[in-house]
C-alpha atoms as a PDB file:
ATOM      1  CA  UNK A   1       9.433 -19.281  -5.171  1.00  0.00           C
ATOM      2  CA  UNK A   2      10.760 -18.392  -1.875  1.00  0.00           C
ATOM      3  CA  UNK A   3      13.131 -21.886  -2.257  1.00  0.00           C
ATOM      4  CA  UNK A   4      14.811 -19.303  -4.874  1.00  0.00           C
ATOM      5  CA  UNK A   5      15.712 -16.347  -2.352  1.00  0.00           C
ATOM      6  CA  UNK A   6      16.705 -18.180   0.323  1.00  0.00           C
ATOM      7  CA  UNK A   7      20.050 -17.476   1.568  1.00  0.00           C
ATOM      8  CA  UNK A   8      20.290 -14.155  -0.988  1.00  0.00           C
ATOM      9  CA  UNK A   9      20.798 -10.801  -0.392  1.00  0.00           C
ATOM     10  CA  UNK A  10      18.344  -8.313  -2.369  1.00  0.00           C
ATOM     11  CA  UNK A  11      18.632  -5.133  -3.523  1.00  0.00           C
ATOM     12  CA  UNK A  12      16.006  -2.780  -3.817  1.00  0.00           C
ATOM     13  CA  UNK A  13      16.030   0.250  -5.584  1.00  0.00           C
ATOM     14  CA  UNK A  14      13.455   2.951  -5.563  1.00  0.00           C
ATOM     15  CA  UNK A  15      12.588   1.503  -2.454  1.00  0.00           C
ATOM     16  CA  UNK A  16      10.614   4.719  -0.906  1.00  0.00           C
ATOM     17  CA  UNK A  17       8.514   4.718  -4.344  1.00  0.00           C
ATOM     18  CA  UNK A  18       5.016   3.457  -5.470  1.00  0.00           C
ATOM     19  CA  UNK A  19       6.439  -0.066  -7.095  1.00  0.00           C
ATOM     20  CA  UNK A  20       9.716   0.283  -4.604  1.00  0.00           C
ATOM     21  CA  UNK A  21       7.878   0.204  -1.329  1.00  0.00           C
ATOM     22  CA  UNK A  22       5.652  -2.826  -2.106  1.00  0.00           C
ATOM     23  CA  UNK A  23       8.885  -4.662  -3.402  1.00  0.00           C
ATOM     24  CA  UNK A  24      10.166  -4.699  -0.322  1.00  0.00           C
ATOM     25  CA  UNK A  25       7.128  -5.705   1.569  1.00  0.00           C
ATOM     26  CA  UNK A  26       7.141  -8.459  -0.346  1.00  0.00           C
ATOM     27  CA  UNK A  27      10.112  -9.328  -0.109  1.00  0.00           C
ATOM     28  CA  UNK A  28      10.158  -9.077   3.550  1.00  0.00           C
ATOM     29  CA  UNK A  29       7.941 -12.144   3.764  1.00  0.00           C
ATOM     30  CA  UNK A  30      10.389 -14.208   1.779  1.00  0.00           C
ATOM     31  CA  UNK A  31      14.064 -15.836   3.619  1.00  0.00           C
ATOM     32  CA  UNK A  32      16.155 -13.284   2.325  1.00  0.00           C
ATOM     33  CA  UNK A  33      18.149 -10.070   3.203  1.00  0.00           C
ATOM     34  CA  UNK A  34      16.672  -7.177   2.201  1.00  0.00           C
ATOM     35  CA  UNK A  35      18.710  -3.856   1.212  1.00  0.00           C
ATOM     36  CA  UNK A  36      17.027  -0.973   0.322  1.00  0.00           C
ATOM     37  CA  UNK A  37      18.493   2.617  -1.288  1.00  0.00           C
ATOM     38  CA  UNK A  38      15.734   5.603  -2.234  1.00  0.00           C
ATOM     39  CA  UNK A  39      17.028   9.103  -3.246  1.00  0.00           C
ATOM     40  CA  UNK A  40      13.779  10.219  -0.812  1.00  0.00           C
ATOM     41  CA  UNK A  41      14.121  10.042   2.406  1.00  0.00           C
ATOM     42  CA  UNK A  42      11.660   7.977   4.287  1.00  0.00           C
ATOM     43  CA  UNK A  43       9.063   9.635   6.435  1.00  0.00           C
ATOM     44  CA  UNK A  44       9.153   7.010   9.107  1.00  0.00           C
ATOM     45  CA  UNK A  45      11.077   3.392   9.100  1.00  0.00           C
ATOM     46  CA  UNK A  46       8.242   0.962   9.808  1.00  0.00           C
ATOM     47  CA  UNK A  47       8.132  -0.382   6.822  1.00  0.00           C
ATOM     48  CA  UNK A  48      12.021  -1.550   7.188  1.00  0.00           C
ATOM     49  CA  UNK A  49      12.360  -4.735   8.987  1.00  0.00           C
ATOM     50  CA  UNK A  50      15.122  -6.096   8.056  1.00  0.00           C
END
């Protein structure tokens, strides 16, 4: 599957939420750019690499 996101850019929304946040972790393991948007704001960025 990751053959599929390579190269892509992905958009996340919800990304501070339950279903959001492990998205993007997720994600973060496959080759592709990750972009995130949350009305929340975050309490900390480590989860953001990327």
């Amino acid at each position: 599957m990751s053959e599929f996101y390579a190269g892509k850019t992905v958009f996340v929304t919800g990304a501070s939420g339950y279903v959001g946040s492990a998205l993007v972790s997720a994600l973060n393991e496959l080759p592709c750019r990750v972009v995130c948007h949350s009305r929340k704001p975050t309490k900390g960025d480590g989860w953001i690499d990327g």
